[in-house]
C-alpha atoms as a PDB file:
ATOM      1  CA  UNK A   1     -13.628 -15.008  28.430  1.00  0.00           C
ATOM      2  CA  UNK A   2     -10.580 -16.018  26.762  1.00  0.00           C
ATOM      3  CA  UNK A   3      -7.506 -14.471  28.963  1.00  0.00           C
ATOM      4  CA  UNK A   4      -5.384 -12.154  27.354  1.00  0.00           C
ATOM      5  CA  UNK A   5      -2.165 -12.574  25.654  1.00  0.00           C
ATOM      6  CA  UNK A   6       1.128 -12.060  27.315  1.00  0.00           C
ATOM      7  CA  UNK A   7       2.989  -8.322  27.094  1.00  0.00           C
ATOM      8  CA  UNK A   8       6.679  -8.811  27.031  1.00  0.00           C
ATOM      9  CA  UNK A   9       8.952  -4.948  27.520  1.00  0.00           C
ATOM     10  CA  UNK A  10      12.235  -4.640  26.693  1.00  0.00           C
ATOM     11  CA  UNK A  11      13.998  -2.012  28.552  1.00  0.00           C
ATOM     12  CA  UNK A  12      17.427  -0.421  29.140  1.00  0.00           C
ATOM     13  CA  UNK A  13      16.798   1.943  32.028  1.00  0.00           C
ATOM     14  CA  UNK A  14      14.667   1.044  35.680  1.00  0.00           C
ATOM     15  CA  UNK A  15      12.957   4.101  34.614  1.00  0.00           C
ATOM     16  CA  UNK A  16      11.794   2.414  31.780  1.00  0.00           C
ATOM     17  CA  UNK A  17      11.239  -0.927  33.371  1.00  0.00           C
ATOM     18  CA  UNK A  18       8.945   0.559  36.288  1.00  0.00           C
ATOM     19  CA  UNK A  19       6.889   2.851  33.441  1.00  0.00           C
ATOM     20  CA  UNK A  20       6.303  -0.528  31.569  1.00  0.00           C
ATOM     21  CA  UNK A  21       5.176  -2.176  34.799  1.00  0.00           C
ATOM     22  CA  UNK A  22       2.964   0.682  35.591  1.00  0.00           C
ATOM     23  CA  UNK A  23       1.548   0.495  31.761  1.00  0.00           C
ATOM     24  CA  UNK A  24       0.969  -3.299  32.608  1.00  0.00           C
ATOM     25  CA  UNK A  25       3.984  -5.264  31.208  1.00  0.00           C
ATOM     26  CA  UNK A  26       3.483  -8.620  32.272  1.00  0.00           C
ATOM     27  CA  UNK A  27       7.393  -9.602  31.612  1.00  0.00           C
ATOM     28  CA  UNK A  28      10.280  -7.201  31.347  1.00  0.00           C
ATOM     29  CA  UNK A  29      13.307  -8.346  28.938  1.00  0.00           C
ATOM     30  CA  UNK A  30      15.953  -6.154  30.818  1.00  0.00           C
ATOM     31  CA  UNK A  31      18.775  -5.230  28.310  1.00  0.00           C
ATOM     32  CA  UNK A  32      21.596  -2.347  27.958  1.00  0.00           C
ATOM     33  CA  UNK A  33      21.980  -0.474  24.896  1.00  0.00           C
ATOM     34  CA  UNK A  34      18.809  -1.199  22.085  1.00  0.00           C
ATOM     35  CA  UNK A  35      20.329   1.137  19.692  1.00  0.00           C
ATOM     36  CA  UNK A  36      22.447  -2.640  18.427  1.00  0.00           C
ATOM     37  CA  UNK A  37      19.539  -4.898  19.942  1.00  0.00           C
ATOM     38  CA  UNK A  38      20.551  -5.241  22.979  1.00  0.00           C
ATOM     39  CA  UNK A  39      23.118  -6.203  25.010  1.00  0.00           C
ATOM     40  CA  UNK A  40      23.942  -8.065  28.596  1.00  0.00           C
ATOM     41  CA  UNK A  41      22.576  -5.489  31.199  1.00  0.00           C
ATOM     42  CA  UNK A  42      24.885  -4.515  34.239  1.00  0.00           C
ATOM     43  CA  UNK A  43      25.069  -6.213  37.720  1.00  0.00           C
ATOM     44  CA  UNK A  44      23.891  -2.985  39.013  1.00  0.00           C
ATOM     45  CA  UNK A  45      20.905  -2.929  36.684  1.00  0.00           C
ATOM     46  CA  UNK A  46      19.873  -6.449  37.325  1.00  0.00           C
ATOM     47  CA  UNK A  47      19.891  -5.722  40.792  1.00  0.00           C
ATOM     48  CA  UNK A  48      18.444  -2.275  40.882  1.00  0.00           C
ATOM     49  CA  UNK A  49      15.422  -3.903  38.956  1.00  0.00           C
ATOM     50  CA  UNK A  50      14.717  -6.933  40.388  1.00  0.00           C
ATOM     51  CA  UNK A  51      14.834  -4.633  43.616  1.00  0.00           C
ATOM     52  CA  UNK A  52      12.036  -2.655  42.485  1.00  0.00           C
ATOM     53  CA  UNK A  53      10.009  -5.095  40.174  1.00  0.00           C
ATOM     54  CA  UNK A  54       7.822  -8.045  40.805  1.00  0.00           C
ATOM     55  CA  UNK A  55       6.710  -8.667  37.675  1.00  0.00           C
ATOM     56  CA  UNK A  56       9.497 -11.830  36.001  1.00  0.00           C
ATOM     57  CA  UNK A  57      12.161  -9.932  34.082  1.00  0.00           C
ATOM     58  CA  UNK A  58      14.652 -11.917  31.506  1.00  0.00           C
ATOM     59  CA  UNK A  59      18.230 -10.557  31.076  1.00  0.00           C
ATOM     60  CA  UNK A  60      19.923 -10.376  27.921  1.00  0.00           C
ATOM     61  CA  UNK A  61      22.865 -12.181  27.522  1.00  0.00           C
ATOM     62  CA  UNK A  62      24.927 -11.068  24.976  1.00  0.00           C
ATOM     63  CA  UNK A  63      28.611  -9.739  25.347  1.00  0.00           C
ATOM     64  CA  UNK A  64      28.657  -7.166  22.389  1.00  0.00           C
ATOM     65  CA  UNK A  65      26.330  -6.030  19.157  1.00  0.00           C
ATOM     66  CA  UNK A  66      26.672  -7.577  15.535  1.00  0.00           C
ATOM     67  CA  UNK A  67      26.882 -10.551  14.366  1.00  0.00           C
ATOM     68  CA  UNK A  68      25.736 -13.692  16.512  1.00  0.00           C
ATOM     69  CA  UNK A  69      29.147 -15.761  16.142  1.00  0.00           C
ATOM     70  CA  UNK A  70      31.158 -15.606  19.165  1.00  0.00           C
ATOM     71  CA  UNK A  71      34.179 -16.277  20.344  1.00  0.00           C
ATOM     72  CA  UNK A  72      35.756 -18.652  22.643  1.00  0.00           C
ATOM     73  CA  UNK A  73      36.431 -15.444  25.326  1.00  0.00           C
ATOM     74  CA  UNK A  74      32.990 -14.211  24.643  1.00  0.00           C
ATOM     75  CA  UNK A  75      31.257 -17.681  24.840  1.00  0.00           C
ATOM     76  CA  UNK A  76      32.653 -17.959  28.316  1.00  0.00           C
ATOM     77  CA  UNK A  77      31.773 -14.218  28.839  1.00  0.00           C
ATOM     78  CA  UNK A  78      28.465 -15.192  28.304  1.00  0.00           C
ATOM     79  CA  UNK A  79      28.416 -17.892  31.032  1.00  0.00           C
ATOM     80  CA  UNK A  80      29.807 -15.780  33.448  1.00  0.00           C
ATOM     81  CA  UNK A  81      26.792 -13.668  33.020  1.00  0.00           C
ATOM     82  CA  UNK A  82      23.989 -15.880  33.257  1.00  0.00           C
ATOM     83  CA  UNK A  83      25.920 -17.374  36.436  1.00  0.00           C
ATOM     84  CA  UNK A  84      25.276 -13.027  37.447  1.00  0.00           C
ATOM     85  CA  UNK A  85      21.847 -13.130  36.581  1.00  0.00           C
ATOM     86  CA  UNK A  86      20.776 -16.025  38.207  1.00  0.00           C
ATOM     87  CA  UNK A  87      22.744 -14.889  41.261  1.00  0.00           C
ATOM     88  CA  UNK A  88      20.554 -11.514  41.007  1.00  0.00           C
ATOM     89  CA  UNK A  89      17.369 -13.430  40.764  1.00  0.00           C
ATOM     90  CA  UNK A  90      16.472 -13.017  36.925  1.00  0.00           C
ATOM     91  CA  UNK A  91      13.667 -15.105  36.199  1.00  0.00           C
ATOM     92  CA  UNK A  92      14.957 -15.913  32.623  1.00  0.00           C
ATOM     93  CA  UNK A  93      17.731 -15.015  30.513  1.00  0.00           C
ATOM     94  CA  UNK A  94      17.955 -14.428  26.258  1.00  0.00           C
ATOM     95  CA  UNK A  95      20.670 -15.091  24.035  1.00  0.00           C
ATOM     96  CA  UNK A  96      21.131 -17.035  21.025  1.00  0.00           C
ATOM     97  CA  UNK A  97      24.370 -18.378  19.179  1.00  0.00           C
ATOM     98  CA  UNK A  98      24.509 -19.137  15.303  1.00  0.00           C
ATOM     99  CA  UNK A  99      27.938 -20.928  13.620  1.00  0.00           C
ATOM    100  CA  UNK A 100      30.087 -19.243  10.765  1.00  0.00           C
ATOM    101  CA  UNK A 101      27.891 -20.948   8.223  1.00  0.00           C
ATOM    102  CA  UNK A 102      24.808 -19.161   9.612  1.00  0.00           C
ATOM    103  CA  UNK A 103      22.888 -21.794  11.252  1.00  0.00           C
ATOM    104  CA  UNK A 104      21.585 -22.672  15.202  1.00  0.00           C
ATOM    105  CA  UNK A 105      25.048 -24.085  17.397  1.00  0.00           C
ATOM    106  CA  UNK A 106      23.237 -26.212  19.021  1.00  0.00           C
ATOM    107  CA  UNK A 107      25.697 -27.198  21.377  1.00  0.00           C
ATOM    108  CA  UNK A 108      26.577 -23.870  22.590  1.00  0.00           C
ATOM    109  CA  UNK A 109      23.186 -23.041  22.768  1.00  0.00           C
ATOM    110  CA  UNK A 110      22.116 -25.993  24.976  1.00  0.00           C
ATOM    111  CA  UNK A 111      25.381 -25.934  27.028  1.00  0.00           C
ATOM    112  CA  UNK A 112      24.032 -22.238  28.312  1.00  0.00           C
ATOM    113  CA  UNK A 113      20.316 -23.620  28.787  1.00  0.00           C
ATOM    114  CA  UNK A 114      21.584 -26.347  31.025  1.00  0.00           C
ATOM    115  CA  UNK A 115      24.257 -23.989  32.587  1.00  0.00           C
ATOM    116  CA  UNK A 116      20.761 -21.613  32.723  1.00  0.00           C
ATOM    117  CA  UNK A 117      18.382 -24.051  34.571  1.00  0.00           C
ATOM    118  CA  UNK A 118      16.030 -23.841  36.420  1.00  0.00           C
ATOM    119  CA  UNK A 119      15.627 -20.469  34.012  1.00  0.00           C
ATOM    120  CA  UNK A 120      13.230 -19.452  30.786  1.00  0.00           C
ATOM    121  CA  UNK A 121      15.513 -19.722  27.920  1.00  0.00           C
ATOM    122  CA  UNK A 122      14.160 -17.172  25.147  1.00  0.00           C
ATOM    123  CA  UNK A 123      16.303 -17.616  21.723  1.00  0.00           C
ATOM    124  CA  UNK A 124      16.264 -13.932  21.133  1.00  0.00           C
ATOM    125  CA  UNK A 125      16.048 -12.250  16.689  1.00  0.00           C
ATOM    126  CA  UNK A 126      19.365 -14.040  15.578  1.00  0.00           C
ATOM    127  CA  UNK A 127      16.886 -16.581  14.695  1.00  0.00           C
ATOM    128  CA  UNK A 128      15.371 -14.144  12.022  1.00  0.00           C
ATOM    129  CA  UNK A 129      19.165 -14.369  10.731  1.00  0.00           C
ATOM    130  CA  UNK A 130      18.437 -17.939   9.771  1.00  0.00           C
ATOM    131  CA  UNK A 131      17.883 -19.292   5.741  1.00  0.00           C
ATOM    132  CA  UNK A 132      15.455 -22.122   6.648  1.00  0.00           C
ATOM    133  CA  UNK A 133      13.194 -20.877  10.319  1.00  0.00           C
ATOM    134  CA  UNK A 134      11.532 -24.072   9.940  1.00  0.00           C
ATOM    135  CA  UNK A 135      14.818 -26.096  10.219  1.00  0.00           C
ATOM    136  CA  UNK A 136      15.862 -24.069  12.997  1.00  0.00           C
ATOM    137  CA  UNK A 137      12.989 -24.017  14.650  1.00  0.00           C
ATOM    138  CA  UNK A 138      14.131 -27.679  15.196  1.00  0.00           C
ATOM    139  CA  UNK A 139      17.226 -26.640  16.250  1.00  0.00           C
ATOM    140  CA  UNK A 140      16.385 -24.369  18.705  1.00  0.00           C
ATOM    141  CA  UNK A 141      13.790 -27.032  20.270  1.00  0.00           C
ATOM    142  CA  UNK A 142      16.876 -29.577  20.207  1.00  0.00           C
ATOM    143  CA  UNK A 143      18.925 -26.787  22.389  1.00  0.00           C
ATOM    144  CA  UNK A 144      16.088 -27.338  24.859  1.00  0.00           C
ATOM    145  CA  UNK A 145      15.425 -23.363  25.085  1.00  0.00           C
ATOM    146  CA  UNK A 146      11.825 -22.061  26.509  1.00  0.00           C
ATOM    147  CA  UNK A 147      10.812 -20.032  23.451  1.00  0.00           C
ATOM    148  CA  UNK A 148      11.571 -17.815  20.125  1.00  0.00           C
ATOM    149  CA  UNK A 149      11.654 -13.847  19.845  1.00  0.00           C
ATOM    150  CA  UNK A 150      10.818 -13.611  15.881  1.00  0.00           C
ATOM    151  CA  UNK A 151       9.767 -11.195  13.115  1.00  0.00           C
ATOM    152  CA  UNK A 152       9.140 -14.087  10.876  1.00  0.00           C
ATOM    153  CA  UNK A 153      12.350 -13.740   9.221  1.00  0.00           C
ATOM    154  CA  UNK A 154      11.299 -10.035   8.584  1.00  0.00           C
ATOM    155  CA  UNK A 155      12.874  -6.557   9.338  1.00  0.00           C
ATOM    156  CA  UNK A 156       9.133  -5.867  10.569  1.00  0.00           C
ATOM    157  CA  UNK A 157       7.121  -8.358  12.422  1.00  0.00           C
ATOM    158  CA  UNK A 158       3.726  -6.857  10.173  1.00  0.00           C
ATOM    159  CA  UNK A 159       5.778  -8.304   7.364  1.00  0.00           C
ATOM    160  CA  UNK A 160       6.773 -11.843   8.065  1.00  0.00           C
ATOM    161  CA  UNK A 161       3.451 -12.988   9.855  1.00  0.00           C
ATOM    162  CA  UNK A 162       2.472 -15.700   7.526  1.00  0.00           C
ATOM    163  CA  UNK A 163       5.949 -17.284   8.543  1.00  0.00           C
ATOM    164  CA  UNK A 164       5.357 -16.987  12.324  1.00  0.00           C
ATOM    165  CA  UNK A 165       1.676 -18.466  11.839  1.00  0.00           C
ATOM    166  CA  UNK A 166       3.581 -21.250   9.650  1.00  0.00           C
ATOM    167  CA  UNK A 167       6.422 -21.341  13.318  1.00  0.00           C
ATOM    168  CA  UNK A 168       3.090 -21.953  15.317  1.00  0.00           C
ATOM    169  CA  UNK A 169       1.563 -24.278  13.630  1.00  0.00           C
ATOM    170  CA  UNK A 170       4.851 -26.531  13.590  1.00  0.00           C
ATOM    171  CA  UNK A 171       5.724 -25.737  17.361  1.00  0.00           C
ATOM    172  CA  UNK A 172       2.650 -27.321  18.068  1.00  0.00           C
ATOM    173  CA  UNK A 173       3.231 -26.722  21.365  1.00  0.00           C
ATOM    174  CA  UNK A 174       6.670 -27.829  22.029  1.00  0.00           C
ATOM    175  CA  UNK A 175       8.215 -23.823  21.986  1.00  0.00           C
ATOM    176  CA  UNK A 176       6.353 -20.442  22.875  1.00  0.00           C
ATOM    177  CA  UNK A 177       6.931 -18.384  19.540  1.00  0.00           C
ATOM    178  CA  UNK A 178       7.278 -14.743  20.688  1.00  0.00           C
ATOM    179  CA  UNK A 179       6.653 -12.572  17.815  1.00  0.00           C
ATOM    180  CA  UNK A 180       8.323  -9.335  17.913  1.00  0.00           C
ATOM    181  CA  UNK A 181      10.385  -6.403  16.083  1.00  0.00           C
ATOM    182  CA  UNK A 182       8.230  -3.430  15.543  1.00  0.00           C
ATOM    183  CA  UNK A 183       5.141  -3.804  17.484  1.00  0.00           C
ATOM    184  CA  UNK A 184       2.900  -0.440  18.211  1.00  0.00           C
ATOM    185  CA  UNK A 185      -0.673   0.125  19.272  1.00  0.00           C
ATOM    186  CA  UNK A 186      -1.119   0.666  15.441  1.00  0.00           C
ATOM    187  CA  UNK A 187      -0.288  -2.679  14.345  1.00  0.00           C
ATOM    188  CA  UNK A 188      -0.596  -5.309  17.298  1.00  0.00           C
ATOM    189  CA  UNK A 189      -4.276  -5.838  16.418  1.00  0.00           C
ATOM    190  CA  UNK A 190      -3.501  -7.122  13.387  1.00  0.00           C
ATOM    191  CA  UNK A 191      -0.082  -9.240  14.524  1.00  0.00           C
ATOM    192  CA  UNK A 192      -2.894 -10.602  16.942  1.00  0.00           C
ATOM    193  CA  UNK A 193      -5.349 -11.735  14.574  1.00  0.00           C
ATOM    194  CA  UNK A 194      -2.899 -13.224  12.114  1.00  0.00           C
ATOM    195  CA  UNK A 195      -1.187 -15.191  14.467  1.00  0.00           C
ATOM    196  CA  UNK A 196      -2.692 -16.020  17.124  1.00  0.00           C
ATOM    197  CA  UNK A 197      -0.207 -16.166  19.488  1.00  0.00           C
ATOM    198  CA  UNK A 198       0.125 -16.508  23.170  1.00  0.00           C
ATOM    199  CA  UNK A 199       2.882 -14.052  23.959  1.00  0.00           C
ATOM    200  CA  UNK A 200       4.147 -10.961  22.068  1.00  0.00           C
ATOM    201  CA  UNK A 201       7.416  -8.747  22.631  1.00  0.00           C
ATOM    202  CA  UNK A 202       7.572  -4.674  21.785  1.00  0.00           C
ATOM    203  CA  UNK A 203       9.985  -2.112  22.851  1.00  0.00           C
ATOM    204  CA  UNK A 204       8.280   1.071  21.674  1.00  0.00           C
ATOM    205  CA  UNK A 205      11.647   2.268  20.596  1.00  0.00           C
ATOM    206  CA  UNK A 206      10.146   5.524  18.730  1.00  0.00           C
ATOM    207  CA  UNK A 207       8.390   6.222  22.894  1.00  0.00           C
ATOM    208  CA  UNK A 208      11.704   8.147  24.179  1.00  0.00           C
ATOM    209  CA  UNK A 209      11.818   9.855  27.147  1.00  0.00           C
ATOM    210  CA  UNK A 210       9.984  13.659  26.927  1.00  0.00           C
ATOM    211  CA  UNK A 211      11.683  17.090  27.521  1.00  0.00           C
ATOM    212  CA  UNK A 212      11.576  16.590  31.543  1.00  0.00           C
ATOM    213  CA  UNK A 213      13.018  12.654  31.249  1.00  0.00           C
ATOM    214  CA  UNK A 214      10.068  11.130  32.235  1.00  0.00           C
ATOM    215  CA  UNK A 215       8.722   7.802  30.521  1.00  0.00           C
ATOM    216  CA  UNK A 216       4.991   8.714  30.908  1.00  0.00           C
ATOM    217  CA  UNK A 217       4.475   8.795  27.166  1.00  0.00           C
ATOM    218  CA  UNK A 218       6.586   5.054  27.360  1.00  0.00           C
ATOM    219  CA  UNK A 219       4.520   3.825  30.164  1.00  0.00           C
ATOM    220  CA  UNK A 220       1.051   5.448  27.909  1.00  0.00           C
ATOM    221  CA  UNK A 221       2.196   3.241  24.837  1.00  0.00           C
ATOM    222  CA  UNK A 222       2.782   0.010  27.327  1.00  0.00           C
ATOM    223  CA  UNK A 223      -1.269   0.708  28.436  1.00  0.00           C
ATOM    224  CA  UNK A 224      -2.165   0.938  24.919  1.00  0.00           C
ATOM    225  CA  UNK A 225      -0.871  -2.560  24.128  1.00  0.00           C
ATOM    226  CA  UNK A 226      -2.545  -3.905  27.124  1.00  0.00           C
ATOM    227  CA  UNK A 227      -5.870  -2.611  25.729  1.00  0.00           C
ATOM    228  CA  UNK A 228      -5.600  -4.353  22.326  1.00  0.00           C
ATOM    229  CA  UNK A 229      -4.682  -7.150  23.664  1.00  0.00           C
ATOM    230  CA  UNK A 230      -7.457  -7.531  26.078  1.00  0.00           C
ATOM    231  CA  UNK A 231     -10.150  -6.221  23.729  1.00  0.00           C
ATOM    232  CA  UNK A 232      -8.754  -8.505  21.346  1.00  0.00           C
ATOM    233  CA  UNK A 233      -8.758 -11.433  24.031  1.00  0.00           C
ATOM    234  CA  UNK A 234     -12.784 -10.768  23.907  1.00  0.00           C
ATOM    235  CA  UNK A 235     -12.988 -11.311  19.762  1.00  0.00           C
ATOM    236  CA  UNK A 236     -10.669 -14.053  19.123  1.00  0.00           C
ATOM    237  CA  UNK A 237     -11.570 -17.579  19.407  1.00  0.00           C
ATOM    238  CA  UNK A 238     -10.245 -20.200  21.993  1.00  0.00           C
ATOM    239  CA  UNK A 239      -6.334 -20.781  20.635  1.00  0.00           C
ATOM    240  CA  UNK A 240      -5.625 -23.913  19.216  1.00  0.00           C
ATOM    241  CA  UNK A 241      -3.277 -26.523  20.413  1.00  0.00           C
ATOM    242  CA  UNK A 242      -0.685 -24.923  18.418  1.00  0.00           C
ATOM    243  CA  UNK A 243      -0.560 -21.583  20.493  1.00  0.00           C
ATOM    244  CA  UNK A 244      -1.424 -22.628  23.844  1.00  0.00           C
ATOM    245  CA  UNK A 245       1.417 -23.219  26.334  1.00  0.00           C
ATOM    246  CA  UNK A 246       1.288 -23.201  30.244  1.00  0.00           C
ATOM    247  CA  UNK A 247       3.986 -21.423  31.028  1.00  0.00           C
ATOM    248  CA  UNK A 248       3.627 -17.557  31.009  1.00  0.00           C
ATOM    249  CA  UNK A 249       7.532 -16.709  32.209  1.00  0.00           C
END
């Protein structure tokens, strides 16, 4: 039997992050604020998860929400906080950096995945943000980052899989492409099928805590996606060389 794809969670709470664990989350992407995509979460957060969580979690780095350009301050903010999350024992770390004129910096990008190391690199959705995803797909490789969180250049990942099939076939191997941005139990099958891909993302933003704050509804939605993705495991054929990868963190 062909094993299962990989079931990234982001989070912005520990509640959250255990009720995706219990759902069977294989990989937590550990974040504060989602309402702007996500931004670096606090020391206490890091360490408050990894305290509680065996499962490999990736920390966002990103200083602030909007538009992926930073500054000098905040490009130095942001190495200050991977230096925090690998001193809290993240076992991977997202953030991505684009110029004025909209494309990949590759040299800020790789100075943070060698500043990152021994870490998972994910180039988190300001690749979407890109003209040409093929092109930068070549720039991202060239930063030397671990893999790319993409709706295929889409709002909704349902809309832009012929693009992320197109990103797999090129990767051919040399970068995990993670699709993501608007997975639910209602559409992963098909995201599945179409792409073929070894690892997917989802937050299940519309799954917010109930009337008593529990996540149990959250944690229900995580165990749905686990489902598809194992009864889908059973349908699909081996992957090709273009979607397998050995590393699962």
């Amino acid at each position: 039997m062909k094993k299962r794809a990989l079931l990234e969670i982001s989070v912005e709470t520990l509640a959250a992050a255990l009720a995706a664990v219990r759902g069977g989350a294989d990989r937590i992407e550990l974040c504060e604020n989602l309402s702007v995509g996500g931004v670096t979460p606090s020391i206490e957060l890091m360490r408050q998860a990894r305290a509680r969580i065996k499962a490999p979690i990736f920390a966002m780095i990103r200083p602030r929400g909007g538009k992926f350009c930073y500054s000098p301050a905040e490009f130095q903010q942001m190495k200050q906080e991977i230096a925090m999350a690998k001193s809290n024992y993240m076992d991977g770390v997202v953030f991505g950096i684009l110029t004025h004129q909209g494309l990949v910096d590759i040299h800020a990008n790789a100075e943070l995945v060698s500043l990152a190391k021994p870490l998972a690199v994910t180039f988190h959705r300001a690749f979407d943000e890109l003209r040409d995803l093929e092109q930068g797909l070549e720039q991202v490789i060239a930063t030397g980052a671990t893999r790319i969180l993409t709706s295929g250049g889409q709002p909704r990942v349902q809309d832009g899989l012929a693009q992320i099939s197109r990103l797999l076939h090129r990767a051919n191997g040399r970068m995990v492409i993670l699709p993501g941005g608007g997975i639910r139990p209602g559409n992963l099958a098909r995201v599945v099928r179409e792409t073929q891909a070894s690892e997917f993302h989802s937050g299940l933003g519309n799954l917010l805590p109930d009337e008593h704050g529990t996540h149990r509804g959250f944690e229900e939605g995580v165990r749905a996606l686990v489902q598809l993705l194992e009864a889908e495991s059973q349908n699909m054929e081996p992957a090709t060389s273009a979607n397998r990868t050995g590393q699962t963190i």
